[in-house]
C-alpha atoms as a PDB file:
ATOM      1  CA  UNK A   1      55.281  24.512  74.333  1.00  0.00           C
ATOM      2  CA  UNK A   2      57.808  22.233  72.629  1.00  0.00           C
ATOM      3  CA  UNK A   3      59.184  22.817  69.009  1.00  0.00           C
ATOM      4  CA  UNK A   4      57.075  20.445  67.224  1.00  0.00           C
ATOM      5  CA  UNK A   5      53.940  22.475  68.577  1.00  0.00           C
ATOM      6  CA  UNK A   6      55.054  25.820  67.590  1.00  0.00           C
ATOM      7  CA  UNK A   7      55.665  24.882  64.240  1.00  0.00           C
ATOM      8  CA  UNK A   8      52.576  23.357  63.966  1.00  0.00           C
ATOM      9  CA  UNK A   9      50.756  26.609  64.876  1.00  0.00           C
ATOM     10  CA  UNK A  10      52.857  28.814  62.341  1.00  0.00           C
ATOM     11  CA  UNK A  11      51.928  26.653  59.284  1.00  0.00           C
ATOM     12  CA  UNK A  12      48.405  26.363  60.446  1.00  0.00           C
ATOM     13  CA  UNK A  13      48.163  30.575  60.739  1.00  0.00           C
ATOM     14  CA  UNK A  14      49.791  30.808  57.172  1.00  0.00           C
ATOM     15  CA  UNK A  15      47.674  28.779  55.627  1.00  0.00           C
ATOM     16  CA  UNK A  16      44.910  30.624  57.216  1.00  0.00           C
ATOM     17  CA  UNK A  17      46.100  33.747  55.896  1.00  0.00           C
ATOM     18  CA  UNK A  18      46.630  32.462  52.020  1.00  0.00           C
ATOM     19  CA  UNK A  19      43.004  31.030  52.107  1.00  0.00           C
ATOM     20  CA  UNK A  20      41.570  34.494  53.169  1.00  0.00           C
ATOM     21  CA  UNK A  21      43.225  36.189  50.037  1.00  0.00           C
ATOM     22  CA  UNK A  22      41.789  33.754  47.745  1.00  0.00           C
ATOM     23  CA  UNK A  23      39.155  36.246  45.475  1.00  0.00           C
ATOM     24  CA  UNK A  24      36.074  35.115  45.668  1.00  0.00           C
ATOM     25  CA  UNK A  25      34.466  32.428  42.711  1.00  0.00           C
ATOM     26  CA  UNK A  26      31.150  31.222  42.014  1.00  0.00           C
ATOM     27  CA  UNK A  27      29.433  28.806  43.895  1.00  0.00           C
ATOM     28  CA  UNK A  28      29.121  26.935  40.534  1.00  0.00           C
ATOM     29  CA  UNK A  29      32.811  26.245  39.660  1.00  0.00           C
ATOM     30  CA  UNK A  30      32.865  24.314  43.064  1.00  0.00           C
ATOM     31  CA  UNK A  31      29.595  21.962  42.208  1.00  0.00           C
ATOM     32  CA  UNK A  32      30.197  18.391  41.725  1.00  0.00           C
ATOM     33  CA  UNK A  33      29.254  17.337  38.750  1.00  0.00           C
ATOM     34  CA  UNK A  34      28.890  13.417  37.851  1.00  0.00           C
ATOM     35  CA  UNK A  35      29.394  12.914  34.025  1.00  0.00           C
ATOM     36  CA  UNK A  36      26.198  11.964  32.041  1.00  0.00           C
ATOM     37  CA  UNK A  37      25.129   8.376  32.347  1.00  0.00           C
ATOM     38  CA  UNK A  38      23.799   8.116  28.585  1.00  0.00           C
ATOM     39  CA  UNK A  39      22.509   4.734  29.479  1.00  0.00           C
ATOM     40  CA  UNK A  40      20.112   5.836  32.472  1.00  0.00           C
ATOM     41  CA  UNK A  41      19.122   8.652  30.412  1.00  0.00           C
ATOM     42  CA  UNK A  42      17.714   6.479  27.845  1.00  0.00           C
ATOM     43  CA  UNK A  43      16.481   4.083  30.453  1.00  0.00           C
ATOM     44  CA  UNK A  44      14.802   7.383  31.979  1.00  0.00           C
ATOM     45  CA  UNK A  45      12.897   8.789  28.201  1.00  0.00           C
ATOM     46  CA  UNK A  46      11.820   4.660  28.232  1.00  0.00           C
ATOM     47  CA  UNK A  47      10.148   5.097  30.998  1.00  0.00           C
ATOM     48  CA  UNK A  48       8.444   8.111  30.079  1.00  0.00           C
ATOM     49  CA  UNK A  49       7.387   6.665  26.988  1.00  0.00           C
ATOM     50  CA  UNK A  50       6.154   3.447  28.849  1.00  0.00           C
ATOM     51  CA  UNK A  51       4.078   5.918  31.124  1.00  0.00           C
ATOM     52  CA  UNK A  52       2.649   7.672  28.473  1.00  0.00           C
ATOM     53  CA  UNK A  53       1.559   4.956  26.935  1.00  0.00           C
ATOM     54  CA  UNK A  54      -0.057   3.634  29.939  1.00  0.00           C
ATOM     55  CA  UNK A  55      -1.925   6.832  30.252  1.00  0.00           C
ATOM     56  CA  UNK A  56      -3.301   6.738  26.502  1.00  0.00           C
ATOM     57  CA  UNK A  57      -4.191   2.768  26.881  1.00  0.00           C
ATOM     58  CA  UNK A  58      -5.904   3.611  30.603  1.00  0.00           C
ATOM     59  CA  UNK A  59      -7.387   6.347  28.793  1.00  0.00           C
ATOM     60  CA  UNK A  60      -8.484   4.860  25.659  1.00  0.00           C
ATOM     61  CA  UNK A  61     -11.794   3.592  26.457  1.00  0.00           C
ATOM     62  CA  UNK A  62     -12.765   6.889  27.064  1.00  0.00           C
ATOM     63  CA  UNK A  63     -15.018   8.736  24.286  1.00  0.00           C
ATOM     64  CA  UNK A  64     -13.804  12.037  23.485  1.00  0.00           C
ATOM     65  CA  UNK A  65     -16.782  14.546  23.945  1.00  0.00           C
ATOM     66  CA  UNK A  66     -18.348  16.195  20.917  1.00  0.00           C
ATOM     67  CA  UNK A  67     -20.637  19.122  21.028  1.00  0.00           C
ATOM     68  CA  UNK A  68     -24.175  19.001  21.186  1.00  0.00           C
ATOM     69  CA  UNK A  69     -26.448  20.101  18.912  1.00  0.00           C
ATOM     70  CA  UNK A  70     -29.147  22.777  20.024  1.00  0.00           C
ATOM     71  CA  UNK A  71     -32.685  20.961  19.871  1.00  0.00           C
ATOM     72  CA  UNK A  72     -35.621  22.292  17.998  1.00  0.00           C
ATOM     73  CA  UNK A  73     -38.407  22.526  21.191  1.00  0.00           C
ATOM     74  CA  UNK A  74     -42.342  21.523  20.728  1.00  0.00           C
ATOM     75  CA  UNK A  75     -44.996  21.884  23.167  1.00  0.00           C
ATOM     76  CA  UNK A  76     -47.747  19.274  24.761  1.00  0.00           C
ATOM     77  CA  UNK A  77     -50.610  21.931  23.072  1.00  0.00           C
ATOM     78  CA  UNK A  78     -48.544  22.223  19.480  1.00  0.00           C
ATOM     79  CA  UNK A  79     -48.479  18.171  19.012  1.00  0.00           C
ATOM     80  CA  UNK A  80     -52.265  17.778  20.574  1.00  0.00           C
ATOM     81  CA  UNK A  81     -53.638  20.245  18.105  1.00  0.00           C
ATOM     82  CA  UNK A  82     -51.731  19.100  15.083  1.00  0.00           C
ATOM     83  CA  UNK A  83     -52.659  15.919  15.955  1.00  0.00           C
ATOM     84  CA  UNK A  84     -56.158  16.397  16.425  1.00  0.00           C
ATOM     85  CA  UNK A  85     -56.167  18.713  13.153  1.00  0.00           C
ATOM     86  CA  UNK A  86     -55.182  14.986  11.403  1.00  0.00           C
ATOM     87  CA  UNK A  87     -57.544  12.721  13.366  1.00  0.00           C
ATOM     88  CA  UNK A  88     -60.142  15.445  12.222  1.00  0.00           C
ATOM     89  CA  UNK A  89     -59.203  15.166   8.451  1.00  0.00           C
ATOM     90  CA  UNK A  90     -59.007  11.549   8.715  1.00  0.00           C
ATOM     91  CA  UNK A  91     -62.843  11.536   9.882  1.00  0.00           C
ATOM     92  CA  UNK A  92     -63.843  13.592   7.168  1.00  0.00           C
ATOM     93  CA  UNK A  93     -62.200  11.712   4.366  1.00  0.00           C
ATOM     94  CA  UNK A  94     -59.781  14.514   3.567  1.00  0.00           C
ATOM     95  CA  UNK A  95     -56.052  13.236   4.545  1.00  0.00           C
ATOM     96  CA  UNK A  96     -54.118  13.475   1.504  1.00  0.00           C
ATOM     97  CA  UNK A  97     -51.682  10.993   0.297  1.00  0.00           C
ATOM     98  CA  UNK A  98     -48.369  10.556  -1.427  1.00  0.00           C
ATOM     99  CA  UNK A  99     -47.302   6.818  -2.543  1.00  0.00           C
ATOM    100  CA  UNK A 100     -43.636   7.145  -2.053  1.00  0.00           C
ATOM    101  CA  UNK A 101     -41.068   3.594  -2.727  1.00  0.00           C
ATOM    102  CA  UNK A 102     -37.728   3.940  -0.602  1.00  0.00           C
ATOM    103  CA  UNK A 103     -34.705   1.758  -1.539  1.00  0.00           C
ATOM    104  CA  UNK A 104     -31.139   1.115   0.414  1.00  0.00           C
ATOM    105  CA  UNK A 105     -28.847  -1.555  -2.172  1.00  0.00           C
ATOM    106  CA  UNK A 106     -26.791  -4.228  -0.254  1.00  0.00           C
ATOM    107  CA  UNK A 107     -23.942  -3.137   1.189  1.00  0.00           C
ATOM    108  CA  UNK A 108     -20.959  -5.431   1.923  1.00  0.00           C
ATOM    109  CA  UNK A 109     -18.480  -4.702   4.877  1.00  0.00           C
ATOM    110  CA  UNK A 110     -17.540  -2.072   7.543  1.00  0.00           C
ATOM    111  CA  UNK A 111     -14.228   0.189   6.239  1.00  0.00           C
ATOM    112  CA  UNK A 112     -12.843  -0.754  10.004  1.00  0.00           C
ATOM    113  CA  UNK A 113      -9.704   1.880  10.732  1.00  0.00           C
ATOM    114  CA  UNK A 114      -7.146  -1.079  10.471  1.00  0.00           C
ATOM    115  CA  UNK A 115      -4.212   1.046  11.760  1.00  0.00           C
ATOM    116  CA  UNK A 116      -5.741   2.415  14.818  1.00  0.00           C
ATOM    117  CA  UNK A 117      -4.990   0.579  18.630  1.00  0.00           C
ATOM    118  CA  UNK A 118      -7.626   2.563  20.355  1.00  0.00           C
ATOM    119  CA  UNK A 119     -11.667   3.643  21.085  1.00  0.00           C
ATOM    120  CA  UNK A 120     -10.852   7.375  19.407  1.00  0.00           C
ATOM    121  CA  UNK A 121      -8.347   5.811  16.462  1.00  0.00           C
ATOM    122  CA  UNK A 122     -11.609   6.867  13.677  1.00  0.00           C
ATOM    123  CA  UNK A 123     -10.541   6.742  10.668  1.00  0.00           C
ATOM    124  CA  UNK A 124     -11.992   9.245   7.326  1.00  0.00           C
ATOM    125  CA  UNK A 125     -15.276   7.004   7.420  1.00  0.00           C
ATOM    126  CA  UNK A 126     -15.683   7.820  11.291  1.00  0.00           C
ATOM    127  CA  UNK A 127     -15.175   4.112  12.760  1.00  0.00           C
ATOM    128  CA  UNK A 128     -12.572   2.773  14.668  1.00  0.00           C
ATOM    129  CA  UNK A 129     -10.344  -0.268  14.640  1.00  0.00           C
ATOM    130  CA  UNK A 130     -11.981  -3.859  14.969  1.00  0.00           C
ATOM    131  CA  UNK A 131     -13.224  -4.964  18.815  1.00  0.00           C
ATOM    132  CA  UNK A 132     -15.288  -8.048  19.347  1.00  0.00           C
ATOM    133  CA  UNK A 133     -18.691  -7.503  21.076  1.00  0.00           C
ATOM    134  CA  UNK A 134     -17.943  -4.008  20.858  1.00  0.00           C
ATOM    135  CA  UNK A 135     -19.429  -1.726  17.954  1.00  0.00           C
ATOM    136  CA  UNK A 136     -17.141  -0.129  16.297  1.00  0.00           C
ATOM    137  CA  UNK A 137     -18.178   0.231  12.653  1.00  0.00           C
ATOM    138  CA  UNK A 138     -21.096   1.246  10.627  1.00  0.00           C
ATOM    139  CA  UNK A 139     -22.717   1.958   6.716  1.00  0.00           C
ATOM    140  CA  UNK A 140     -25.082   4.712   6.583  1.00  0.00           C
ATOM    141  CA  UNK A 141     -27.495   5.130   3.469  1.00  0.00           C
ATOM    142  CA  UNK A 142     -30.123   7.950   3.095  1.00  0.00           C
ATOM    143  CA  UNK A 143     -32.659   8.417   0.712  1.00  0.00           C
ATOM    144  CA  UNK A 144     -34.719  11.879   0.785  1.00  0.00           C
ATOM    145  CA  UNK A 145     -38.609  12.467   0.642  1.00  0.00           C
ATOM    146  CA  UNK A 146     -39.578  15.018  -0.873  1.00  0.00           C
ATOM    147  CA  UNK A 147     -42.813  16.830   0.375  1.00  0.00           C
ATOM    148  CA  UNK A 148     -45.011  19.670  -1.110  1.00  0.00           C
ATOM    149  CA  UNK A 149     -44.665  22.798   0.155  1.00  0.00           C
ATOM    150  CA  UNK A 150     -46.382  23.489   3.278  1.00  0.00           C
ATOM    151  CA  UNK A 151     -47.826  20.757   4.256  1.00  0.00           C
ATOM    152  CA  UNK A 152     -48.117  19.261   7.554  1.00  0.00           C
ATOM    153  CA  UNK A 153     -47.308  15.073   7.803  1.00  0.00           C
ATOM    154  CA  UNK A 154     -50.079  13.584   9.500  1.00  0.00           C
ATOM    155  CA  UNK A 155     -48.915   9.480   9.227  1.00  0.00           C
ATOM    156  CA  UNK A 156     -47.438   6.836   7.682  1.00  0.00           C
ATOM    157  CA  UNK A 157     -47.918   3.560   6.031  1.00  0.00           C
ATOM    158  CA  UNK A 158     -45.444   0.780   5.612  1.00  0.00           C
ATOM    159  CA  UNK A 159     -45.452  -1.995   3.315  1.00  0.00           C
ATOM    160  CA  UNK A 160     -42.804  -4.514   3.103  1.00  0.00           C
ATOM    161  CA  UNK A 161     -42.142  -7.330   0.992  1.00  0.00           C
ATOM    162  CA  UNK A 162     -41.821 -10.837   1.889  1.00  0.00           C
ATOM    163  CA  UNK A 163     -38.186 -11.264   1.709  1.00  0.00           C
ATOM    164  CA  UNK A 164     -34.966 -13.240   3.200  1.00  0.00           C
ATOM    165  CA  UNK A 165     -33.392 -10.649   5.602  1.00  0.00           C
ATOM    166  CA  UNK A 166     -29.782 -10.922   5.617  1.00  0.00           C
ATOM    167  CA  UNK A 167     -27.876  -8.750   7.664  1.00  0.00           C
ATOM    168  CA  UNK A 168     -23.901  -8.967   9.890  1.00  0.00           C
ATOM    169  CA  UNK A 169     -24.709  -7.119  12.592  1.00  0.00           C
ATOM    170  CA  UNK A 170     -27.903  -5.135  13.454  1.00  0.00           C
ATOM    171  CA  UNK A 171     -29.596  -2.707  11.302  1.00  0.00           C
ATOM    172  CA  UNK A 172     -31.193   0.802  12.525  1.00  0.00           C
ATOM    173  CA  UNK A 173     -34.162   2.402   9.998  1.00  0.00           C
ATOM    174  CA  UNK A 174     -34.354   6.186  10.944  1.00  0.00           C
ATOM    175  CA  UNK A 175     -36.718   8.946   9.437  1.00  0.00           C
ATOM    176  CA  UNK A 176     -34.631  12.374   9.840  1.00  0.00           C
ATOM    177  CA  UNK A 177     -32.406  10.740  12.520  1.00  0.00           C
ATOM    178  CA  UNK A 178     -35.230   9.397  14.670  1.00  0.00           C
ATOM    179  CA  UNK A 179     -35.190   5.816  15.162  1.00  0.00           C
ATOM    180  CA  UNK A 180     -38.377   3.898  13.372  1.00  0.00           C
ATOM    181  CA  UNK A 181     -36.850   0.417  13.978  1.00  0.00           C
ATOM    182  CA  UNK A 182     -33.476  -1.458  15.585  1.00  0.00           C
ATOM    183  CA  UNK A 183     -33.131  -5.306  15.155  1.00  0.00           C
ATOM    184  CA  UNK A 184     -32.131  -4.748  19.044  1.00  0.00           C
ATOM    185  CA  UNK A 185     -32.719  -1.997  21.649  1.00  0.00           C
ATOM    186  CA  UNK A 186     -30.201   0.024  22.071  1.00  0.00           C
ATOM    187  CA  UNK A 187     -31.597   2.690  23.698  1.00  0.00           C
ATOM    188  CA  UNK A 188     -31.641   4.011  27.271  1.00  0.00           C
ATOM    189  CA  UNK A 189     -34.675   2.916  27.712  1.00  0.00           C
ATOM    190  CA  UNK A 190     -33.676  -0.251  26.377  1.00  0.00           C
ATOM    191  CA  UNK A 191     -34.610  -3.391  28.905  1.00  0.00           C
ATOM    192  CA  UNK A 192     -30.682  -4.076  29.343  1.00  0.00           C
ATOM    193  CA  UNK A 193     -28.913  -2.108  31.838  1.00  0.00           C
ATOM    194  CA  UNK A 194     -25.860  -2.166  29.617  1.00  0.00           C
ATOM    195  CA  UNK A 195     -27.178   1.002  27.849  1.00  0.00           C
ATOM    196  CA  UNK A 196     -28.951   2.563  30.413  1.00  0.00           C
ATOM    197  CA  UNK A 197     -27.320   5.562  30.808  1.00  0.00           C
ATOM    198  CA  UNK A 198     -24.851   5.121  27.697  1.00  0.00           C
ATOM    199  CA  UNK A 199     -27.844   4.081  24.631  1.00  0.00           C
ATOM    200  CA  UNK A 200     -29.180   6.074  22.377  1.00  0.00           C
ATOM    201  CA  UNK A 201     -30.765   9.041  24.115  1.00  0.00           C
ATOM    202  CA  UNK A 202     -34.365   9.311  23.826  1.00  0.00           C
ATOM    203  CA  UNK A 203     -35.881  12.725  24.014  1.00  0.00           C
ATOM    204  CA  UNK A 204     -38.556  14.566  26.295  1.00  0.00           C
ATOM    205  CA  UNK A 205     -41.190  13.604  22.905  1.00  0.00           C
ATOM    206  CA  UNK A 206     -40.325   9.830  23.461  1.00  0.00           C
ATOM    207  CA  UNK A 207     -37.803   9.834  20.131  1.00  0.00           C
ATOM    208  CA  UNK A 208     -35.099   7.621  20.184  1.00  0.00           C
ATOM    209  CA  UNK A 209     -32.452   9.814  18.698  1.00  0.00           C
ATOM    210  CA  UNK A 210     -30.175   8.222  16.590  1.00  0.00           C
ATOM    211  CA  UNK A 211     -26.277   9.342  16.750  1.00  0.00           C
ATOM    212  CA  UNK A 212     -22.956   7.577  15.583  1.00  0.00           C
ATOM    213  CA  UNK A 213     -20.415   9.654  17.774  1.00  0.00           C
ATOM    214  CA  UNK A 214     -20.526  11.089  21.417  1.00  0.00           C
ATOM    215  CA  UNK A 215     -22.389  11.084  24.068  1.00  0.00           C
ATOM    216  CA  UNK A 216     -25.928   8.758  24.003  1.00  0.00           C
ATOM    217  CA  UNK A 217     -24.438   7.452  20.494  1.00  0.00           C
ATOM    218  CA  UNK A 218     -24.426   4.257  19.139  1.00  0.00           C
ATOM    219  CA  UNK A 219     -20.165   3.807  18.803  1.00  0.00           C
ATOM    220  CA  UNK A 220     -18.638   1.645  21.136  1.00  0.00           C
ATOM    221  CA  UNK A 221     -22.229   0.296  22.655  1.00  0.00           C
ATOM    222  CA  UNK A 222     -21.737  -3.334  23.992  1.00  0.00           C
ATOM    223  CA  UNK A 223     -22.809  -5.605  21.335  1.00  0.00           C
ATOM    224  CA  UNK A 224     -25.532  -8.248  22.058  1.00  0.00           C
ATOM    225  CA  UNK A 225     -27.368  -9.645  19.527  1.00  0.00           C
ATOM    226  CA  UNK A 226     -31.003 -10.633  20.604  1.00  0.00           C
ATOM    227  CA  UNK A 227     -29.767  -9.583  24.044  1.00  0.00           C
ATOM    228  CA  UNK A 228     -32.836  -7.097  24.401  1.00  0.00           C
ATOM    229  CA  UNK A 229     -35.905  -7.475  21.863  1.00  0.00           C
ATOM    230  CA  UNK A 230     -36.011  -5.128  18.686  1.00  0.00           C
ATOM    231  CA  UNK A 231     -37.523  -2.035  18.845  1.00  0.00           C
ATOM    232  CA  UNK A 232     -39.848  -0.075  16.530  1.00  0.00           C
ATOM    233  CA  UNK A 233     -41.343   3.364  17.817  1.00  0.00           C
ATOM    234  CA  UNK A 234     -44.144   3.755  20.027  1.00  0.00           C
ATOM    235  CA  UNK A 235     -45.101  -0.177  19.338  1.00  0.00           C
ATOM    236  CA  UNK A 236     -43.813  -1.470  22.688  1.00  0.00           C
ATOM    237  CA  UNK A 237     -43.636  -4.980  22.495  1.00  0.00           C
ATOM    238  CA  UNK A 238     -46.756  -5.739  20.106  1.00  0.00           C
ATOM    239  CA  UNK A 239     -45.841  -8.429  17.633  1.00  0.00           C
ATOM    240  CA  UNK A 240     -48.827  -7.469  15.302  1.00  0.00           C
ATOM    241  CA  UNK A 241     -47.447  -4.028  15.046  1.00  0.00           C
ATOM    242  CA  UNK A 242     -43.753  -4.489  15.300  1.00  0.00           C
ATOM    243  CA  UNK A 243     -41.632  -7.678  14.036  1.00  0.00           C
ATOM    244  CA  UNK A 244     -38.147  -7.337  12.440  1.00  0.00           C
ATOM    245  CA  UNK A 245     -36.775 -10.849  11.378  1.00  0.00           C
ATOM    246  CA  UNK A 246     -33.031 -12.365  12.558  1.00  0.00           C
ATOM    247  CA  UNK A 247     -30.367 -12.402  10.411  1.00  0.00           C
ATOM    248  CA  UNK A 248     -30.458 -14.992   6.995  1.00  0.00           C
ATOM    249  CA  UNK A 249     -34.267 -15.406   8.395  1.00  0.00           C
ATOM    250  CA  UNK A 250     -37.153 -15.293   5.425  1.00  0.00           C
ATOM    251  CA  UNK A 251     -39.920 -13.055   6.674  1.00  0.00           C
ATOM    252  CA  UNK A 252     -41.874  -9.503   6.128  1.00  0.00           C
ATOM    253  CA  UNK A 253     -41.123  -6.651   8.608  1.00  0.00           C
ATOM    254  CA  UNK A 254     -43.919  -5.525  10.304  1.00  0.00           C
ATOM    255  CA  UNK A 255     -43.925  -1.932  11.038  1.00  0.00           C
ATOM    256  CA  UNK A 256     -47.117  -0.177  11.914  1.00  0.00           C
ATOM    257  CA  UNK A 257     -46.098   3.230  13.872  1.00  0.00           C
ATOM    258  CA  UNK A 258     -48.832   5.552  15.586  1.00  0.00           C
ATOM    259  CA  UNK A 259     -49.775   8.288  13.911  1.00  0.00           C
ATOM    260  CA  UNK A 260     -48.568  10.773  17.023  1.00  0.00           C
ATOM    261  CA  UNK A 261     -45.258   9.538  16.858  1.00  0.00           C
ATOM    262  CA  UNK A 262     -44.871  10.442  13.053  1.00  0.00           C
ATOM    263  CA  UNK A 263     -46.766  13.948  13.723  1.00  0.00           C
ATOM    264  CA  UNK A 264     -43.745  14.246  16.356  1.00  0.00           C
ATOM    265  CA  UNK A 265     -41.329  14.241  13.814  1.00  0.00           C
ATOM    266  CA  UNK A 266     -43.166  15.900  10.941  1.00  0.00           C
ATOM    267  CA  UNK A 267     -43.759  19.028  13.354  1.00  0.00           C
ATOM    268  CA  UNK A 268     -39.297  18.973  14.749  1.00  0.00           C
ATOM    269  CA  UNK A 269     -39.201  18.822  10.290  1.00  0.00           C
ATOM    270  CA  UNK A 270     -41.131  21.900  10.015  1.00  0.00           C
ATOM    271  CA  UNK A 271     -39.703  23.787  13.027  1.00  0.00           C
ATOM    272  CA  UNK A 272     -36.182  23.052  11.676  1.00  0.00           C
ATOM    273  CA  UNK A 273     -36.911  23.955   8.482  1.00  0.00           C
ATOM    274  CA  UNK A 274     -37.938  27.784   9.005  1.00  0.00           C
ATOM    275  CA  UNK A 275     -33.524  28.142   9.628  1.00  0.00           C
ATOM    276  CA  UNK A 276     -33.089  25.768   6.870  1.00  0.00           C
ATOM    277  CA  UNK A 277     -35.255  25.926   4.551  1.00  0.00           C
ATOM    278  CA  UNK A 278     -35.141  22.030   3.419  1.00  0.00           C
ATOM    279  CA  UNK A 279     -38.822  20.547   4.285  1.00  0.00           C
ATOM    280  CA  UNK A 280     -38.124  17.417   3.400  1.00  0.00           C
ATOM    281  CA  UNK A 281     -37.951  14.003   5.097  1.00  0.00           C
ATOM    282  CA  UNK A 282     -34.688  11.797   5.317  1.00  0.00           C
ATOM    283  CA  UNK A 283     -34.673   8.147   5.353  1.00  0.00           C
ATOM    284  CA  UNK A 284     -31.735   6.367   6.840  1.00  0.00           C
ATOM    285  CA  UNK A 285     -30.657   2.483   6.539  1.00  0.00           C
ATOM    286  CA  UNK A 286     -27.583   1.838   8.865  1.00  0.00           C
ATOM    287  CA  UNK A 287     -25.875  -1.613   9.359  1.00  0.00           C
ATOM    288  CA  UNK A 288     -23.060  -2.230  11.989  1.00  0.00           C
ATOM    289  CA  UNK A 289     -19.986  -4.396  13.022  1.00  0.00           C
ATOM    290  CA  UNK A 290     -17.855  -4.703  15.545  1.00  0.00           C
ATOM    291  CA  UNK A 291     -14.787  -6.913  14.327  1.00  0.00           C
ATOM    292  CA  UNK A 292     -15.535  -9.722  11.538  1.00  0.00           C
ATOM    293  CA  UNK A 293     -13.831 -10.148   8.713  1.00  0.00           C
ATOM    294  CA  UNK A 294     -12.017 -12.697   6.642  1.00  0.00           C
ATOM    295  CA  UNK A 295      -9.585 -12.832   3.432  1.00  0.00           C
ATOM    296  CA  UNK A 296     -12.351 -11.278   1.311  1.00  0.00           C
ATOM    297  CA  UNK A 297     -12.563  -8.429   3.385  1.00  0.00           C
ATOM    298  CA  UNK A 298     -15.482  -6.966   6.055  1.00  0.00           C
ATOM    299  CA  UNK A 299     -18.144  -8.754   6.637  1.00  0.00           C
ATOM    300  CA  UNK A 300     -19.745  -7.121   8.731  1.00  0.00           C
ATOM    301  CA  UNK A 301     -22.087  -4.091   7.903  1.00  0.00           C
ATOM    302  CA  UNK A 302     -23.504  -5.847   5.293  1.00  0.00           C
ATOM    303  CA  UNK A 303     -27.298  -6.342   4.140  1.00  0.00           C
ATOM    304  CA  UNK A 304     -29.012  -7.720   1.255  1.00  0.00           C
ATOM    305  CA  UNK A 305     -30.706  -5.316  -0.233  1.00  0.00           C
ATOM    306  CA  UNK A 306     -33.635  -3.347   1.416  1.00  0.00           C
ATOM    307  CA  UNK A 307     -36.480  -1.554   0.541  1.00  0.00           C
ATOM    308  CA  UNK A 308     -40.543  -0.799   1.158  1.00  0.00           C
ATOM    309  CA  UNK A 309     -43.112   1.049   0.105  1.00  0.00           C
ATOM    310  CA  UNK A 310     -44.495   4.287   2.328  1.00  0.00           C
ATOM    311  CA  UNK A 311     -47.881   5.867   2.209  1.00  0.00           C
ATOM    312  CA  UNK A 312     -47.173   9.692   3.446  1.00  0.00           C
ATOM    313  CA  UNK A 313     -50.385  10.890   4.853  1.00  0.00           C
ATOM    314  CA  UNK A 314     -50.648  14.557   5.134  1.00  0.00           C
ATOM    315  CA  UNK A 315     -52.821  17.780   4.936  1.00  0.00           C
ATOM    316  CA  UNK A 316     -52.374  21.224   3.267  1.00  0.00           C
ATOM    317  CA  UNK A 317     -51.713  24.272   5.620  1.00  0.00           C
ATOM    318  CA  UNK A 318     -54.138  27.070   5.181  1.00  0.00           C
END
């Protein structure tokens, strides 16, 4: 071994030996730590925020679910004998009636939620931001009929007035939140498949039950004027018996509903009124929109004004 090489191996077994006295340390104080980048941590929050935002817009269209209201039940026997307790009546002269005159003033524009971006963006009034060919917006009006104490409704009579219907963009008449007439079907039974899973649910009775928000409701339906005929309950397509005039169109609505259908409704009335105690009937006038307007405002959910005359035939309850 030459000099050179033994002094190699010395210094190489002393440095040995002062590395094995060294006391022990944390593994931390020996991690490599790159100072903070503020610029791709800023870049990184960006693009959390961009995927966020992503995930609300993908999102968006998507209805929130609202819970479902327990349904008062009837039975084939219950409507067949209430109804045959009426036709009887009728026969013998002895359906009573109450001459009742219902009223909804014009109305003039929507209230559209002008801040919101999105399908769930509803504003204190319930609607959401504008949409086109989307509905987004409604007016609801509601007059009450009172009815004497128990009775049981048997029919009713509608007279309208020749009049100029003017109207931005359909109109729904309801009778405690069942739908009497639609200037278009909107239903899922409607002819369109566009709301045949998504319309207005219609009941085991044959009601079309009208509803502004959830499921089967009428927010956020694909808007179609004249797309699908109008509808008015248990009609079906008769003309004689069922005609709603278009928009800025002179003309008298023709509404002549069967007497079962309004017995349907008059009987769900009495069954829900044993928990509430309220027996009366609830008309309901409701115009929509889905994005019009101009400098003076909404003009959509507008209509001239609107009223009829109703013959409420009925008999007294033993």
């Amino acid at each position: 071994m030459t000099y050179s090489k033994l002094n190699l191996l010395v210094l190489a077994l002393t440095t040995l030996l002062i590395t094995g006295c060294r006391p022990n340390q944390p593994a931390t104080d020996y991690a490599v730590t790159k100072p903070i980048d503020k610029k791709s941590k800023d870049d990184k929050k960006s693009s959390s925020s961009d995927e966020a935002a992503e995930t609300v817009e993908s999102s968006g269209e998507e209805l929130e679910p609202t819970p479902q209201e327990p349904q008062e039940e009837l039975t084939d026997l219950e409507i067949g004998s209430v109804h045959k307790t009426c036709q009887n009546a009728k026969a013998r002269g002895q359906l009573l009636e109450s001459h009742e005159e219902i009223f909804f003033p014009a109305t003039m524009g929507c209230h559209f939620n002008k801040t919101g971006h999105h399908v769930n963006d509803l504003n204190a009034q319930g609607n959401g931001p504008i949409k086109n060919m989307y509905i987004r917006a409604r007016t609801e009006q509601y007059q009450t009929l009172k009815l004497k104490e128990n009775v049981t409704v048997c029919g009713m009579k509608f007279e309208f007035e020749e009049q100029s219907m003017q109207y931005d963009d359909e109109i729904f008449l309801t009778l405690n939140d069942y739908v009497l007439m639609m200037s278009t079907d909107y239903s899922e039974n409607s002819p369109s498949k566009l709301y045949r899973h998504r319309g207005l649910k219609v009941n085991d009775y044959g009601l079309t039950e009208y509803k502004w928000l959830g499921k089967n409701s009428l927010y956020n339906l694909d808007y179609n004027r004249y797309l699908t005929p109008h509808y008015c309950l248990g009609t079906g397509l008769n003309k004689k018996k069922c005609h709603v005039p278009k928009t800025q169109e002179k003309g008298r609505i023709k509404l002549d509903i069967p007497d079962l259908e309004i017995v349907k409704i008059g009987l769900l009335n009495e069954k829900e009124a044993r928990s509430t105690h309220d027996t009366h009937l609830k008309f309901g006038f409701v115009a929509t929109g889905d994005d019009d307007t101009n400098a003076e405002g909404d003009i959509d959910c507008r209509h001239s004004d609107f009223g009829f005359k109703v013959i409420v035939q009925y008999v007294e309850n033993p």
